[in-house]
N, C-alpha and C. Protein backbone atom coordinates (compact mmCIF):
# COMPACT_ATOMS: atom_id res chain seq x y z
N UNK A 1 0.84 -1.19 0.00
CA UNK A 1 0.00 0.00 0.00
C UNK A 1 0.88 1.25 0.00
N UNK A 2 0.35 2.42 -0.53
CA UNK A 2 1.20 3.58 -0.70
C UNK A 2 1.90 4.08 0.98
N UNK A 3 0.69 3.92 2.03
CA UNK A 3 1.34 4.28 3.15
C UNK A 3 2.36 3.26 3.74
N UNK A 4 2.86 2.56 2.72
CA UNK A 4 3.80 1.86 3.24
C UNK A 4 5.35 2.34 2.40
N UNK A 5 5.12 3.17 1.34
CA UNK A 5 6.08 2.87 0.69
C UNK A 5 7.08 4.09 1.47
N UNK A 6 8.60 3.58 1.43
CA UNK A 6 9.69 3.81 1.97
C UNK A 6 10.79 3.72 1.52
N UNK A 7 12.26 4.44 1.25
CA UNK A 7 12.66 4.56 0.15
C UNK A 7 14.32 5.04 1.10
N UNK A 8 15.45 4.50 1.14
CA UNK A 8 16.53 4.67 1.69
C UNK A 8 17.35 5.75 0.05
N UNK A 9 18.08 6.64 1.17
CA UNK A 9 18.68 7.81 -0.35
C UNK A 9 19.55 7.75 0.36
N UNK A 10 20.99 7.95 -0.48
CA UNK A 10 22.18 8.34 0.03
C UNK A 10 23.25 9.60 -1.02
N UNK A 11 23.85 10.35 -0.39
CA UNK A 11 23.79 11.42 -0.79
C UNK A 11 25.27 11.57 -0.49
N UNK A 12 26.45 12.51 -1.31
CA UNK A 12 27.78 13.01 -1.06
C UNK A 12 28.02 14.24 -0.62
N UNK A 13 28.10 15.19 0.52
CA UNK A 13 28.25 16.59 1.15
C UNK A 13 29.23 16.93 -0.17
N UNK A 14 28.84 18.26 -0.74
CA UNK A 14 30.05 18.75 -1.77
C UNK A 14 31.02 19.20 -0.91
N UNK A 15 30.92 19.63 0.41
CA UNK A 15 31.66 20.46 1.15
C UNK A 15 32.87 19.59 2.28
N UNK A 16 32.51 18.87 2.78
CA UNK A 16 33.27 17.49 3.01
C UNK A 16 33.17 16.23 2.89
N UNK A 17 32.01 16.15 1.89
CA UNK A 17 32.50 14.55 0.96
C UNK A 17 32.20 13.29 2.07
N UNK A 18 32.06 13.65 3.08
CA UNK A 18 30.89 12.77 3.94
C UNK A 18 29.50 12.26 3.03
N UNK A 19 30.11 10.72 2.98
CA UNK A 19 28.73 10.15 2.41
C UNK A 19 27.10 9.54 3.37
N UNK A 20 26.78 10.36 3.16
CA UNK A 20 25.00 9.94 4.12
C UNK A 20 24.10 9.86 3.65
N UNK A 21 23.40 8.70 4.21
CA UNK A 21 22.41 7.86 3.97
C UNK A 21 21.07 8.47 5.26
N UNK A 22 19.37 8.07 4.59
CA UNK A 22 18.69 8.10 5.52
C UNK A 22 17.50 7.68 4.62
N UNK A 23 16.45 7.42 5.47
CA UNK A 23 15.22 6.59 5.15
C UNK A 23 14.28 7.78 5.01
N UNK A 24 13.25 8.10 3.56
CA UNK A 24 11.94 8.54 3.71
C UNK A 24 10.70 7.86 3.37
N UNK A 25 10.05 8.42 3.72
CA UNK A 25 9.03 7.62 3.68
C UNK A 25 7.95 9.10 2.89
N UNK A 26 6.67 8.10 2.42
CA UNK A 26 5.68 9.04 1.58
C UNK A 26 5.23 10.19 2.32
N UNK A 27 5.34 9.91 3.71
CA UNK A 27 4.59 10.90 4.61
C UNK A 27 5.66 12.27 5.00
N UNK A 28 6.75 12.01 4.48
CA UNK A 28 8.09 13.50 5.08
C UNK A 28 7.71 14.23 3.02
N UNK A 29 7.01 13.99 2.41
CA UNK A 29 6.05 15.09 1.41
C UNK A 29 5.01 15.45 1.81
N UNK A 30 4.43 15.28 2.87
CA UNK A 30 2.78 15.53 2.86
C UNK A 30 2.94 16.48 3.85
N UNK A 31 2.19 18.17 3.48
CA UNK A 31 2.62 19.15 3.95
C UNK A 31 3.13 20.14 3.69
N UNK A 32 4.43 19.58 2.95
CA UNK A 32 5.56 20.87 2.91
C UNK A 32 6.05 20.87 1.42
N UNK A 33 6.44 22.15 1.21
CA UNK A 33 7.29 22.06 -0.07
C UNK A 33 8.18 21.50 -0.74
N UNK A 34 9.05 21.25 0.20
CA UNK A 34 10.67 20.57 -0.40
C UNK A 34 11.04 19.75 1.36
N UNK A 35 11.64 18.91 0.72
CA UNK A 35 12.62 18.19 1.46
C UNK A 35 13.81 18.78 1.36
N UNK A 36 14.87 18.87 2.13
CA UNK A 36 16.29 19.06 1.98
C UNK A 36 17.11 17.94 2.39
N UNK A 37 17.98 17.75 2.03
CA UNK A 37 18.57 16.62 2.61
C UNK A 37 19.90 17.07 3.44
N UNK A 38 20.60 16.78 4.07
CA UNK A 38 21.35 17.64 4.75
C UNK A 38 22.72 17.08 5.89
N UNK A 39 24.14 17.50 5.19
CA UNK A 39 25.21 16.92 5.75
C UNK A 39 25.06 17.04 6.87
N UNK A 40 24.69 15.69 8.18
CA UNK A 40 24.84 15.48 9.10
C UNK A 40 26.24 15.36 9.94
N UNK A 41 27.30 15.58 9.38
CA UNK A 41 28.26 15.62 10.62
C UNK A 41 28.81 16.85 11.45
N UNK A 42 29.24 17.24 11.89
CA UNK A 42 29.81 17.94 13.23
C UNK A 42 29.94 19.01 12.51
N UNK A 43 29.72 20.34 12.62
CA UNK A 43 30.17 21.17 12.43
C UNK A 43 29.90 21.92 10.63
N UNK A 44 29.45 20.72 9.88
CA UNK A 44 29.13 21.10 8.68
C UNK A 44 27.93 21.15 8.46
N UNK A 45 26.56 20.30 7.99
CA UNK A 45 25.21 20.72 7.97
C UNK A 45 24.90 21.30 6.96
N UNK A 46 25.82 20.94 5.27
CA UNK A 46 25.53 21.71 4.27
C UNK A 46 24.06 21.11 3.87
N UNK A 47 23.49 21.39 3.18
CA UNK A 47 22.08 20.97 1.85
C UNK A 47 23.03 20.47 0.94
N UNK A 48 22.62 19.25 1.16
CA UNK A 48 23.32 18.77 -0.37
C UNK A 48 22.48 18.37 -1.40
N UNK A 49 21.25 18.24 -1.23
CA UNK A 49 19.97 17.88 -2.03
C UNK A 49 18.66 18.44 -1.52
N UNK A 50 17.99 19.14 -2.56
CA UNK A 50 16.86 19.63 -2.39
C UNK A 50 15.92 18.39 -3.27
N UNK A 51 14.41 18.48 -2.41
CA UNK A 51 13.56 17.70 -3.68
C UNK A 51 12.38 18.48 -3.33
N UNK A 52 11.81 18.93 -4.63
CA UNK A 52 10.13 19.34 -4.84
C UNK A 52 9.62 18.50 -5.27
N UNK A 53 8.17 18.66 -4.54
CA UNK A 53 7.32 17.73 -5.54
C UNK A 53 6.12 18.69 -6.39
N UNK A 54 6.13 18.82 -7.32
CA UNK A 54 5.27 19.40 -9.18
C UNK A 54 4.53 18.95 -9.35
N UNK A 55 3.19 19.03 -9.64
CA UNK A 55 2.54 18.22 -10.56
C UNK A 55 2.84 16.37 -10.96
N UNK A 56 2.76 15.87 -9.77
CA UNK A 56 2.98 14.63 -9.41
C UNK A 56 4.56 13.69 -9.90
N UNK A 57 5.29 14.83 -10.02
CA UNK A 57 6.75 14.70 -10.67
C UNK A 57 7.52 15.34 -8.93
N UNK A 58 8.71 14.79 -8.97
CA UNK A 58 9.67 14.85 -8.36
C UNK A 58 10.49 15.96 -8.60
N UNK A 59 11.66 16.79 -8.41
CA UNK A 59 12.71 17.54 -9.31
C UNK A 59 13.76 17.57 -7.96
N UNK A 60 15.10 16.87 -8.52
CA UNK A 60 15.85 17.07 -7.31
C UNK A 60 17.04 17.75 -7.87
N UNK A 61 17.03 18.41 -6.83
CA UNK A 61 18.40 19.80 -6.81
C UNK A 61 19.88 19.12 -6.24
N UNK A 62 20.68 18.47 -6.82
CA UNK A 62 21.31 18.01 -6.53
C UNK A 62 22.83 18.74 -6.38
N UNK A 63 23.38 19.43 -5.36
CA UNK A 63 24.68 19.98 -4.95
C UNK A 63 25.94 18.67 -5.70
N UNK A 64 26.40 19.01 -6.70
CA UNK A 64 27.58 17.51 -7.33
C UNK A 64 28.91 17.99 -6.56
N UNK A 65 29.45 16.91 -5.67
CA UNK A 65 30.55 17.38 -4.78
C UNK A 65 32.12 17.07 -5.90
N UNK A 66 31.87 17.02 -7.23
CA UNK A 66 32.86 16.46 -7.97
C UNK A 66 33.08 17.50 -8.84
N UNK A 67 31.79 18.23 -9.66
CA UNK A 67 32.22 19.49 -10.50
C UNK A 67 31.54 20.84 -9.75
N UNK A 68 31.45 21.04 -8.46
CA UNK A 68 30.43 22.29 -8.14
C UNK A 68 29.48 22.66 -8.64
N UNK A 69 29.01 22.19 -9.44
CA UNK A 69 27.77 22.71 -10.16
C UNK A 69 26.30 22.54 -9.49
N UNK A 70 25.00 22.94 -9.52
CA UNK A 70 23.86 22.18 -8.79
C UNK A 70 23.60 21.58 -10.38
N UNK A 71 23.04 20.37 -10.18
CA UNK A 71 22.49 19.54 -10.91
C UNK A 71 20.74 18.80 -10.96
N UNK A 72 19.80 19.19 -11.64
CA UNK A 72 18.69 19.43 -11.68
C UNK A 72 18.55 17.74 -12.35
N UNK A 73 17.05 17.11 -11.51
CA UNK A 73 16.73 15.83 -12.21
C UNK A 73 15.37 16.03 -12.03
N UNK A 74 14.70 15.20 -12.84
CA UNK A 74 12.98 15.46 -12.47
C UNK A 74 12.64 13.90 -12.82
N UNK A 75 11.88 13.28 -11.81
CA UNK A 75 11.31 11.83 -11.91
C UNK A 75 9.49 11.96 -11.73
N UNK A 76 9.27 11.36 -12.12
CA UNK A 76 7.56 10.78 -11.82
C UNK A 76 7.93 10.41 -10.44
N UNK A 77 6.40 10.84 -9.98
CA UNK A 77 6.76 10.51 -8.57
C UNK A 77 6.41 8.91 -8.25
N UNK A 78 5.71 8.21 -9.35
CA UNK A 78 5.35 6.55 -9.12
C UNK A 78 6.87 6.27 -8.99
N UNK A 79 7.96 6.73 -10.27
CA UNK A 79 8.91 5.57 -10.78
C UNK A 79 9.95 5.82 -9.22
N UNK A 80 9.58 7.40 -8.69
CA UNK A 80 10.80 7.13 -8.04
C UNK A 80 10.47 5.98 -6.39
N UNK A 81 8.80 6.37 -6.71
CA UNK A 81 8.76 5.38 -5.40
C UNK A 81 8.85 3.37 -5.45
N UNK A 82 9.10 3.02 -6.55
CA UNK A 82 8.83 1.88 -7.63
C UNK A 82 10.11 1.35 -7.94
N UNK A 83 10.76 2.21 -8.51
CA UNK A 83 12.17 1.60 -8.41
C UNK A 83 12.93 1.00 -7.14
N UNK A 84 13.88 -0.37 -7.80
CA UNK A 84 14.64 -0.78 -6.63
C UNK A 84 15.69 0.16 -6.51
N UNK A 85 15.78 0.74 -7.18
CA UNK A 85 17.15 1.54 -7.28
C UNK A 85 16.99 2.79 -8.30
N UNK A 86 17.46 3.99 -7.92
CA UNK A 86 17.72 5.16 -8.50
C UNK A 86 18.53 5.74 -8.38
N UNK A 87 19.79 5.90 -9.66
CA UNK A 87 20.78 7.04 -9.40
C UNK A 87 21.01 8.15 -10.54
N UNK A 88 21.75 9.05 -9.36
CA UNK A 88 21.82 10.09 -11.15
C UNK A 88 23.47 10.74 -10.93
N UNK A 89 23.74 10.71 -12.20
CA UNK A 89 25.44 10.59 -11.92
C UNK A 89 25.22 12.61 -12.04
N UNK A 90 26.81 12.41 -12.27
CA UNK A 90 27.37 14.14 -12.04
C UNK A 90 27.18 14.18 -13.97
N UNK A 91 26.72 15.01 -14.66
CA UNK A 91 26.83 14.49 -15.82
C UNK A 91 28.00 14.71 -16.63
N UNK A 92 29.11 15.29 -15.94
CA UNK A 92 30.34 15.68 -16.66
C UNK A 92 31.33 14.96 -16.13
N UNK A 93 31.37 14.46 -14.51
CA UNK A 93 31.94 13.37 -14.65
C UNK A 93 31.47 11.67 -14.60
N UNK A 94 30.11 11.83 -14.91
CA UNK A 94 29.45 10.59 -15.47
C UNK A 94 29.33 9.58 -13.97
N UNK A 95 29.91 10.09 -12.85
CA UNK A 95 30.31 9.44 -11.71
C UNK A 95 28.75 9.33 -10.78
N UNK A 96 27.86 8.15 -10.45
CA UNK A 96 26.99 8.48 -9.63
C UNK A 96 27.12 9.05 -8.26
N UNK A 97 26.10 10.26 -7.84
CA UNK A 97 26.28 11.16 -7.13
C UNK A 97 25.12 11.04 -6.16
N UNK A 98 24.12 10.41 -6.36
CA UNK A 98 22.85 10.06 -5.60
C UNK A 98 22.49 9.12 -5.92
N UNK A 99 21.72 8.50 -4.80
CA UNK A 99 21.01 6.82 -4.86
C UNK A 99 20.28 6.98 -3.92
N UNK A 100 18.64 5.81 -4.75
CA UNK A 100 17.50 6.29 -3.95
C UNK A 100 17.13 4.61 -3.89
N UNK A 101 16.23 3.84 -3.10
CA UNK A 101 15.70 2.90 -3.64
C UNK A 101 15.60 1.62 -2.38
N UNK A 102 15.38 0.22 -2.55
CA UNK A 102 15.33 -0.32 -1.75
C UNK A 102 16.88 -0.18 -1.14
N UNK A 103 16.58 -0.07 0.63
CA UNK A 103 17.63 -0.11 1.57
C UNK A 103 19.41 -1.07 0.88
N UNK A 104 18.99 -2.65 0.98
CA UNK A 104 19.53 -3.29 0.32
C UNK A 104 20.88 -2.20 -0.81
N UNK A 105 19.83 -2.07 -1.71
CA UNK A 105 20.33 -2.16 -3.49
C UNK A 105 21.23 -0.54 -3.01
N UNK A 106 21.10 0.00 -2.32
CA UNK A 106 21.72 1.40 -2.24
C UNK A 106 23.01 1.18 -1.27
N UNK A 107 23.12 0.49 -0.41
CA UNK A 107 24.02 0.20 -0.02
C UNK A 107 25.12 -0.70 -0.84
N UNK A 108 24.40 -1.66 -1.55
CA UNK A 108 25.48 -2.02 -2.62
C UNK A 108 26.00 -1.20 -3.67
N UNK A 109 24.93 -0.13 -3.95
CA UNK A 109 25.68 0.95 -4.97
C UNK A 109 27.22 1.44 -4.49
N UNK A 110 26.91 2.23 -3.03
CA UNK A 110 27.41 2.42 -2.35
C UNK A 110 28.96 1.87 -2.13
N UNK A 111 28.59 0.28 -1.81
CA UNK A 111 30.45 -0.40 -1.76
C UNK A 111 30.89 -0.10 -2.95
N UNK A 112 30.20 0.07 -4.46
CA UNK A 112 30.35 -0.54 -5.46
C UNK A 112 31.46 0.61 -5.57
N UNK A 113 30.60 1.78 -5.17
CA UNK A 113 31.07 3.44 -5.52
C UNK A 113 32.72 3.78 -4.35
N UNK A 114 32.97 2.67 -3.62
CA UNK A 114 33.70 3.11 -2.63
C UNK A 114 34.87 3.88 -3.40
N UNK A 115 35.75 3.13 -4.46
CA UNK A 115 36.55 3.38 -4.70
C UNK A 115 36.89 4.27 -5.69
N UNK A 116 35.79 4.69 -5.96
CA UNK A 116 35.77 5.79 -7.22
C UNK A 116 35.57 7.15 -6.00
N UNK A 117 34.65 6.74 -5.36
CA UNK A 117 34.96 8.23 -4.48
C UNK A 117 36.48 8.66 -3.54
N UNK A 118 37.07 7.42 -3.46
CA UNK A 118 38.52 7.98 -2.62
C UNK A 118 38.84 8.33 -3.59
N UNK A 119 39.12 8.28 -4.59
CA UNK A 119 40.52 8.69 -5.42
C UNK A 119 39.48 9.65 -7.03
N UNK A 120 39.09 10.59 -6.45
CA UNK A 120 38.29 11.61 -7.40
C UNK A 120 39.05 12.77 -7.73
N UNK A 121 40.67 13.25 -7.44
CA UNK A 121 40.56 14.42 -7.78
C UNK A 121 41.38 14.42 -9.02
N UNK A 122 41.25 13.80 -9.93
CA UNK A 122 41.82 13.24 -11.44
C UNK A 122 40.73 14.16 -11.89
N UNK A 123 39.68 14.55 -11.32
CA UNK A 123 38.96 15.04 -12.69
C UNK A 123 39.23 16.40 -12.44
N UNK A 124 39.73 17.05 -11.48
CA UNK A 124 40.14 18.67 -11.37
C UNK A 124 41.32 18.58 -12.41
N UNK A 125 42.22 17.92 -12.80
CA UNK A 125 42.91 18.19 -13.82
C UNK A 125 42.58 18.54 -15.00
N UNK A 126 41.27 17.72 -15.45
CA UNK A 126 40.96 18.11 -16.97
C UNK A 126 39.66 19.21 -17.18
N UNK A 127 39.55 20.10 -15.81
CA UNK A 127 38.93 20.37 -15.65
C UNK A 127 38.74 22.00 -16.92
N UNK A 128 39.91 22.32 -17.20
CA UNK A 128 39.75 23.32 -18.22
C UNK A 128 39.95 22.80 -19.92
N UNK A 129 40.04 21.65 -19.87
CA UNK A 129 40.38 21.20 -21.19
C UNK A 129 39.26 21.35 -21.88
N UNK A 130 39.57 21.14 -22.90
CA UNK A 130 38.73 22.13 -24.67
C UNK A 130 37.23 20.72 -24.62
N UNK A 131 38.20 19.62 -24.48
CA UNK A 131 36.97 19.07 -24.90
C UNK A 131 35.71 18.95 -23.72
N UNK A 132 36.49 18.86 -22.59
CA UNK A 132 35.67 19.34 -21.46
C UNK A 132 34.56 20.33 -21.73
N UNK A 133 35.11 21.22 -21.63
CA UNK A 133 33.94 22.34 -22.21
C UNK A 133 32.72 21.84 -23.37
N UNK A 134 33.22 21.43 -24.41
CA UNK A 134 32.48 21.13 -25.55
C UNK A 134 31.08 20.11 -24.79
N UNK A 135 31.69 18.94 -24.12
CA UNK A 135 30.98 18.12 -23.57
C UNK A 135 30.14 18.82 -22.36
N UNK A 136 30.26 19.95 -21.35
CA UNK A 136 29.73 20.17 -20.61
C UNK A 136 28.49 21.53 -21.31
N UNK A 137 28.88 22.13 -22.04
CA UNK A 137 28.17 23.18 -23.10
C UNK A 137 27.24 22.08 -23.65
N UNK A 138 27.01 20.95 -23.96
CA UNK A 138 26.02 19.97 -24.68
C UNK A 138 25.45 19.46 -23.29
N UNK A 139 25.78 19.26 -22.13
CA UNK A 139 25.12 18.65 -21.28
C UNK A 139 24.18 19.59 -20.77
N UNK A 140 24.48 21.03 -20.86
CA UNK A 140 23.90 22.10 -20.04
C UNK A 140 22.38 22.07 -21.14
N UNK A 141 22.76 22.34 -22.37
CA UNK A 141 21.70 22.23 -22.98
C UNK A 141 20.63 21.00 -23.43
N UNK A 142 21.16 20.20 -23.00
CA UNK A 142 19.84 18.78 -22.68
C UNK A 142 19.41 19.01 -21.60
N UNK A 143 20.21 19.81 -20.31
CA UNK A 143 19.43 19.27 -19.41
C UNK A 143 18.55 20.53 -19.55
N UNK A 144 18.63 21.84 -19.95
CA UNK A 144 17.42 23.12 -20.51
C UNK A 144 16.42 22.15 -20.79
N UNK A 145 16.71 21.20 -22.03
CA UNK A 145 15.45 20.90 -22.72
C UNK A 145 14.72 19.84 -21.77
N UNK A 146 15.29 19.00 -20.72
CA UNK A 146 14.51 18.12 -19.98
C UNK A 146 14.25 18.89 -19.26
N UNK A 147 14.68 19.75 -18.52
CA UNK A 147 13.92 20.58 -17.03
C UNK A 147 12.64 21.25 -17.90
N UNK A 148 12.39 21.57 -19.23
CA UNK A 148 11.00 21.95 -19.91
C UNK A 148 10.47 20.78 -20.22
N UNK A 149 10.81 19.18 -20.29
CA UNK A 149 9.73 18.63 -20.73
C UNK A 149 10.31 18.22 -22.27
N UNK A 150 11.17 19.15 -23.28
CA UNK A 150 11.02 18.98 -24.13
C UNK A 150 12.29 17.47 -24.52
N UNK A 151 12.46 16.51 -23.69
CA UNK A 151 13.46 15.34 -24.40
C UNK A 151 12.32 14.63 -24.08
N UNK A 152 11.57 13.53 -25.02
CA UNK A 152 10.79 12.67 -24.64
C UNK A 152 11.53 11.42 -25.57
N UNK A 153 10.46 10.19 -25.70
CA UNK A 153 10.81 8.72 -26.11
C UNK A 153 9.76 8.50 -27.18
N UNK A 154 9.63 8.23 -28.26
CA UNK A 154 8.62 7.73 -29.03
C UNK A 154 7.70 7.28 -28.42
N UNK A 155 7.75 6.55 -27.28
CA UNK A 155 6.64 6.09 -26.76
C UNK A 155 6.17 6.29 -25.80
N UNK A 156 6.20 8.06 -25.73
CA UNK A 156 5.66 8.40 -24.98
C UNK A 156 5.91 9.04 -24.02
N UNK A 157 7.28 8.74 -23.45
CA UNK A 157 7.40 8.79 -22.24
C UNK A 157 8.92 10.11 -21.80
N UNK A 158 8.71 10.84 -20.94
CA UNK A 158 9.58 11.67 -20.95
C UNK A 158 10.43 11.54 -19.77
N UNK A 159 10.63 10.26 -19.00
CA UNK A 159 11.50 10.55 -17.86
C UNK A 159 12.89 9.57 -18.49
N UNK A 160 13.95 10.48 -18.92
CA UNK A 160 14.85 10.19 -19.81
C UNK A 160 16.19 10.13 -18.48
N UNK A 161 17.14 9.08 -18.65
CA UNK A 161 18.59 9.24 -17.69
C UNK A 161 19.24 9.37 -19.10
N UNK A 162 20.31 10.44 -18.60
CA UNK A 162 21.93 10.60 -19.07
C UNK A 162 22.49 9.45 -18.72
N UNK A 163 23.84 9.50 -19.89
CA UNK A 163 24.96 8.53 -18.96
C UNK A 163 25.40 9.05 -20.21
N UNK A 164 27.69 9.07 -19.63
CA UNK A 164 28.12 9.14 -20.71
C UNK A 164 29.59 7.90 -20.72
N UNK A 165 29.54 7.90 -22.23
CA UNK A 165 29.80 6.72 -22.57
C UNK A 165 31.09 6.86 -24.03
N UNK A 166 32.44 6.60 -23.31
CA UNK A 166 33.51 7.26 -24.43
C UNK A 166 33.47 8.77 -24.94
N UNK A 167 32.94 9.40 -24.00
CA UNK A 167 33.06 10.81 -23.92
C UNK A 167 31.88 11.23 -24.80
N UNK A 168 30.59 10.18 -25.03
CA UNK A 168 29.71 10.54 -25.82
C UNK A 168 28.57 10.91 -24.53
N UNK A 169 27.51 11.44 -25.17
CA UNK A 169 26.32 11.02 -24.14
C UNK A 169 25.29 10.06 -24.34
N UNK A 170 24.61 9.31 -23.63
CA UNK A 170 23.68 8.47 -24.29
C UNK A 170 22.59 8.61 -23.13
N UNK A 171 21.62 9.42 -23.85
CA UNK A 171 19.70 9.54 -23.53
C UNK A 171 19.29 8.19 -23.34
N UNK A 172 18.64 7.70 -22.56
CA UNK A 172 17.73 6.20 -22.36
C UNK A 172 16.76 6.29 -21.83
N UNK A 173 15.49 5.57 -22.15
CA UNK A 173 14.40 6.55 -22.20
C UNK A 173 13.81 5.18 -20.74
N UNK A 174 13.62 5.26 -19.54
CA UNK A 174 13.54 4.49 -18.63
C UNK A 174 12.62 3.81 -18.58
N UNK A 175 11.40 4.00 -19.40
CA UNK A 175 10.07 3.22 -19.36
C UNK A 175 10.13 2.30 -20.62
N UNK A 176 11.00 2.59 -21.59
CA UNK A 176 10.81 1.31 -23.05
C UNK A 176 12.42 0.73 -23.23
N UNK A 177 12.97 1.62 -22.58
CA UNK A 177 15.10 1.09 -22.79
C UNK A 177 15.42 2.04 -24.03
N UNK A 178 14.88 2.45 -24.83
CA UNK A 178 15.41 2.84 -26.31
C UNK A 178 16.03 4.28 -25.85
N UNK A 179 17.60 3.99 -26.43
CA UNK A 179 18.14 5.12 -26.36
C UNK A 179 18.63 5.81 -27.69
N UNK A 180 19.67 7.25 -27.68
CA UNK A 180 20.02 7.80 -28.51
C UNK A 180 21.26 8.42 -28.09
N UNK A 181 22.28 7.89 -29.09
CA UNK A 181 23.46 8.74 -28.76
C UNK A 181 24.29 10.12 -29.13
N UNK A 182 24.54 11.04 -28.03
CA UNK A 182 24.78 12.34 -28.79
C UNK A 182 26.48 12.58 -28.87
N UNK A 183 26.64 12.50 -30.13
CA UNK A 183 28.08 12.95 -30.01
C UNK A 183 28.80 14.16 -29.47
N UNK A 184 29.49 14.24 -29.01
CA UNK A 184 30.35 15.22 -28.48
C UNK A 184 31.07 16.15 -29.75
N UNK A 185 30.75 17.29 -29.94
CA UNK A 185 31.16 17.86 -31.18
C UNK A 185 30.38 18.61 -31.58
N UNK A 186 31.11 19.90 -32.17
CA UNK A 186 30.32 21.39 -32.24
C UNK A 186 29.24 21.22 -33.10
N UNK A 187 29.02 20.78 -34.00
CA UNK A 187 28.00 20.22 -34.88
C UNK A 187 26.62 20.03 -34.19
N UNK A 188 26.92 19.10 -33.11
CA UNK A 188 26.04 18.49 -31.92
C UNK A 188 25.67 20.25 -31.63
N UNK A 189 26.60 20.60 -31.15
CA UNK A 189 26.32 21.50 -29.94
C UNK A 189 25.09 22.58 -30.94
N UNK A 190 25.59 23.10 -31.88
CA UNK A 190 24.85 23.99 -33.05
C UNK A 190 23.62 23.16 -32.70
N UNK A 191 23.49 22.41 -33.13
CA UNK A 191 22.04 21.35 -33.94
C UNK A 191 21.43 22.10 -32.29
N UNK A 192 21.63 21.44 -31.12
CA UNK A 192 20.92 21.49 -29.94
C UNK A 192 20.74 22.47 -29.60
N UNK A 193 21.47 23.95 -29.85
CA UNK A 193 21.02 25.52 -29.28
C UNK A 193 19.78 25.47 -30.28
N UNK A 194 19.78 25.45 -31.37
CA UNK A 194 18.81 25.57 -32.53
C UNK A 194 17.57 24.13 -32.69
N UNK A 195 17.54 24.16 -31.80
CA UNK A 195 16.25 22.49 -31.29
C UNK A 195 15.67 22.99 -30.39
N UNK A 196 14.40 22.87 -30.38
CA UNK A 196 13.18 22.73 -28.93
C UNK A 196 13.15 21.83 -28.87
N UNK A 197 13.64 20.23 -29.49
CA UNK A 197 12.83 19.24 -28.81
C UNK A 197 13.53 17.96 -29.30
N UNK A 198 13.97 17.22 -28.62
CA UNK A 198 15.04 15.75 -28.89
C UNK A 198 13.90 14.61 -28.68
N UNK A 199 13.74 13.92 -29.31
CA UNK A 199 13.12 12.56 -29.23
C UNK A 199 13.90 11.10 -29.24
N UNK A 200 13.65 10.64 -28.52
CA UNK A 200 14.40 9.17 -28.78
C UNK A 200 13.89 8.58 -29.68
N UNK A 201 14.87 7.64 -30.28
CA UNK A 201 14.16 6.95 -31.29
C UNK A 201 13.57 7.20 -32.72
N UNK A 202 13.79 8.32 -33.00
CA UNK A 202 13.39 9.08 -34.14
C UNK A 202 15.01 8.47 -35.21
């Protein structure tokens, strides 16, 4: 039953990289605007995740402790309570940055992630490089067009995950699997300032 459903998230402080975990349940939405989620250790107490709930959609404000940036996601609010597992990486360094889902499956994300989070500051090196940019200038503008709605799936469906893949990106559309891959390259980037609207599967 819905008043049962319950959902373990775990989250990275951008500010000291303290990884924390905690349990919600359907009833910490009923009421209020936003949830915050919030670095619990000594002395710090940053927000590292905001979530609204929209028009029966989710949107989480995600603080990425890897490129500084806030990072914007928007879920249906069924899939996020439905899924065994939900994550959404940093999208520039492709690295998952949040996990939502049964208790279990998040804690295994978790070991999985141990070792990619000690040893993260490889990506401050390439952090001004050319192609860097190119790739983060194309990510900024998909995620414009999903925070409007406008990346959907042929069939229908608009709650789309990133992931990138050989420095490409690849759209996957979570309710049918069918994805689309965007190359990295000014071409790309042109086509997408000059687009309202990406479809999978087309």
């Amino acid at each position: 039953m819905l008043v049962d459903l319950k959902k373990a998230v775990a989250y990275i402080c951008p500010f000291c990289s303290n990884i924390s975990s905690r349990m919600l349940s359907v009833f910490n939405f009923s009421g209020t605007e936003r949830i915050q989620l919030i670095c619990p250790t000594h002395g710090c107490h940053e927000v590292c995740v905001n979530i609204i709930m929209k028009n029966n959609r989710y949107k989480l404000d995600i603080e990425c402790p890897l490129c500084g940036e806030m990072h914007s996601y928007s879920i249906a609010k069924d899939s996020f309570w439905h899924k065994d597992i939900l994550t959404y990486k940093c999208p520039v360094a492709g690295i998952d940055i949040f996990f939502a889902g049964d208790e279990n499956e998040v804690e295994k994300k978790l070991n999985e992630s141990t070792d990619v989070y000690s040893d993260i500051d490889y990506f401050e090196e390439d952090y001004e490089d050319e192609s860097f940019s190119l790739l983060y200038a194309i990510i900024d503008r998909l995620h414009k067009l999903k925070d409007k709605h406008h990346i959907s799936c042929i069939c229908g469906h608009d709650d789309i995950d990133f992931n990138i893949v050989n420095g490409n990106i690849i759209l996957t559309c979570t309710a049918c699997g069918k994805s689309k891959v965007i190359d990295t390259n000014e071409d790309t980037l042109t086509r997408l300032l000059n687009s309202h609207a990406v479809i999978i599967g087309n």
